[in-house]
C-alpha atoms as a PDB file:
ATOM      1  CA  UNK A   1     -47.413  -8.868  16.666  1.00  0.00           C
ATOM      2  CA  UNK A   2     -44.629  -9.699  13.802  1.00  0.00           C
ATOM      3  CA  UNK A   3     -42.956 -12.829  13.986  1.00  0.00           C
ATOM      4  CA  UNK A   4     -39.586 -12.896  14.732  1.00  0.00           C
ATOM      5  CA  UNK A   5     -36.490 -14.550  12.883  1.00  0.00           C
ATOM      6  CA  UNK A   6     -33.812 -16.487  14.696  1.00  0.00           C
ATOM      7  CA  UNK A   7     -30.737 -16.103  12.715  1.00  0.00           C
ATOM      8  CA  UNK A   8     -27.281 -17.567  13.797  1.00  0.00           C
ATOM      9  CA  UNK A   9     -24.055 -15.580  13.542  1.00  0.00           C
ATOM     10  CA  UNK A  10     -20.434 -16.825  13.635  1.00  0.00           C
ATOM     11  CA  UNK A  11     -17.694 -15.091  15.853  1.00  0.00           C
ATOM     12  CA  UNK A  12     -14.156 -15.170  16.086  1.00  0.00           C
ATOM     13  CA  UNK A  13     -13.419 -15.802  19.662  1.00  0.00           C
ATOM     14  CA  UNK A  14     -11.933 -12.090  20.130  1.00  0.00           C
ATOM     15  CA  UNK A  15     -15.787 -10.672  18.334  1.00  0.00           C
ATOM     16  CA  UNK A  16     -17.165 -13.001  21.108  1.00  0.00           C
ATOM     17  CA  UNK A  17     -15.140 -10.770  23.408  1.00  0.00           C
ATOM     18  CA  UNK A  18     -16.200  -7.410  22.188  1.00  0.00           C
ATOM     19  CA  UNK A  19     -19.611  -8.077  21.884  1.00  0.00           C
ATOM     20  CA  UNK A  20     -19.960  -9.525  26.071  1.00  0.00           C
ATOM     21  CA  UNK A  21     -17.958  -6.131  26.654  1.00  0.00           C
ATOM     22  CA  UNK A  22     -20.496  -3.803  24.623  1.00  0.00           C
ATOM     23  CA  UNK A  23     -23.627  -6.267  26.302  1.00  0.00           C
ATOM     24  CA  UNK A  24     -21.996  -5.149  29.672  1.00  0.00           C
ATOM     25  CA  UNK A  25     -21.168  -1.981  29.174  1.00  0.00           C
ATOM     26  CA  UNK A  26     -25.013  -1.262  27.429  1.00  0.00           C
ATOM     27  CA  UNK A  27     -26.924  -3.260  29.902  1.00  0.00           C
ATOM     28  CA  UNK A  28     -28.007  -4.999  27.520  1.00  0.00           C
ATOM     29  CA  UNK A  29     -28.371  -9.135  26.428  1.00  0.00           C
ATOM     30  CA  UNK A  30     -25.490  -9.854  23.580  1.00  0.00           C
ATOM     31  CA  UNK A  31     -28.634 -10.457  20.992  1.00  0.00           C
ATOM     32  CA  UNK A  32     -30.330  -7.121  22.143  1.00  0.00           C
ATOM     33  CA  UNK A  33     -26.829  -5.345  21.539  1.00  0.00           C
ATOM     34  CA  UNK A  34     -26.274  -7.063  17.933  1.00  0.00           C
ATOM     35  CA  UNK A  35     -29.893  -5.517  16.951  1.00  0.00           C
ATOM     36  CA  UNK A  36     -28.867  -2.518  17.731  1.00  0.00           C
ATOM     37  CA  UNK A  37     -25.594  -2.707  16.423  1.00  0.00           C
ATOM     38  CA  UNK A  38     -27.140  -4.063  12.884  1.00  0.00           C
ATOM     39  CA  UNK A  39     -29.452  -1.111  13.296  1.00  0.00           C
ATOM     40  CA  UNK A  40     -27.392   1.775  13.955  1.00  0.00           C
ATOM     41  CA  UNK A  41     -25.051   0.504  10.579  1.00  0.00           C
ATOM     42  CA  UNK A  42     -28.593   0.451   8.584  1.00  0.00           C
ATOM     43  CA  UNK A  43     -29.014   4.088   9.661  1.00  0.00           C
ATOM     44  CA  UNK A  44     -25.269   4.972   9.113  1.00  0.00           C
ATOM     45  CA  UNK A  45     -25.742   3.496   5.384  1.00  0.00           C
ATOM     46  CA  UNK A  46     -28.535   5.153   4.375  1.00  0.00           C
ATOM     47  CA  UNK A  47     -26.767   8.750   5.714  1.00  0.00           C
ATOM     48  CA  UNK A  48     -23.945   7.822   3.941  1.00  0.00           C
ATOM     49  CA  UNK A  49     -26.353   7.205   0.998  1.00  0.00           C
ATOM     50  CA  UNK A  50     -28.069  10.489   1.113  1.00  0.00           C
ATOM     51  CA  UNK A  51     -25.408  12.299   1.587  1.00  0.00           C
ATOM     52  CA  UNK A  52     -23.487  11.231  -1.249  1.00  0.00           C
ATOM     53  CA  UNK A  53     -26.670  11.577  -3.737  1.00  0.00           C
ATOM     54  CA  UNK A  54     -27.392  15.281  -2.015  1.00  0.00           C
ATOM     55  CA  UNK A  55     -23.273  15.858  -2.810  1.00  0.00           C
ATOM     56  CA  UNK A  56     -23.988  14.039  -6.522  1.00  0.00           C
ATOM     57  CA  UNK A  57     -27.133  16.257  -7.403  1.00  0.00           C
ATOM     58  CA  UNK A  58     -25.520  19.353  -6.471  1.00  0.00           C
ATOM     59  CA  UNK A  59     -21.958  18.763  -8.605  1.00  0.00           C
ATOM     60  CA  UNK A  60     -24.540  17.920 -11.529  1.00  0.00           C
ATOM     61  CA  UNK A  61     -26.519  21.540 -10.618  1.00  0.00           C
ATOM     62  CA  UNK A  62     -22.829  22.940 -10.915  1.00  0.00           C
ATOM     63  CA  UNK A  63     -21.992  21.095 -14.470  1.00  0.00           C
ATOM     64  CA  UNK A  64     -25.640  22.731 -15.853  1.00  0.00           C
ATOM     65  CA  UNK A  65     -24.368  26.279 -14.543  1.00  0.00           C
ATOM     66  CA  UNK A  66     -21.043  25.865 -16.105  1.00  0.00           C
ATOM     67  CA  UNK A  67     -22.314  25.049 -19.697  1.00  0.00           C
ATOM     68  CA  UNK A  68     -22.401  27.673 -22.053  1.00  0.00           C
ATOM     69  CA  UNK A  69     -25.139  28.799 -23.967  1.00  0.00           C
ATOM     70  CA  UNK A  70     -25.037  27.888 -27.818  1.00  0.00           C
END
């Protein structure tokens, strides 16, 4: 089984707030909701990544097509 890391976060007392709401609201313990949170963002990054290389590759495609022939 891997080990697990304990890692300390500071709040503001109004993020202290939001995160007991979103613990309630999921069911969840606050540390369960911050992995989730953490690992939702890790997933919206790397769409956000793809994305903009699939958008990248295929303005580079168009440059090529747009090039005349010499």
């Amino acid at each position: 089984m891997p080990r697990k890391c304990v890692v300390k976060v500071v709040l503001s007392k109004e993020q202290k707030e939001i995160l007991n709401e979103l613990a309630v609201r999921l069911g969840t313990s606050e540390s369960e909701t911050l992995r989730l949170a953490l690992m939702d963002y890790a997933k919206e990054l790397s769409l956000i990544r793809e994305r903009v290389h699939r958008i990248g590759v295929q303005l580079f495609k168009g440059q090529i097509d747009n090039i005349a022939p010499v």
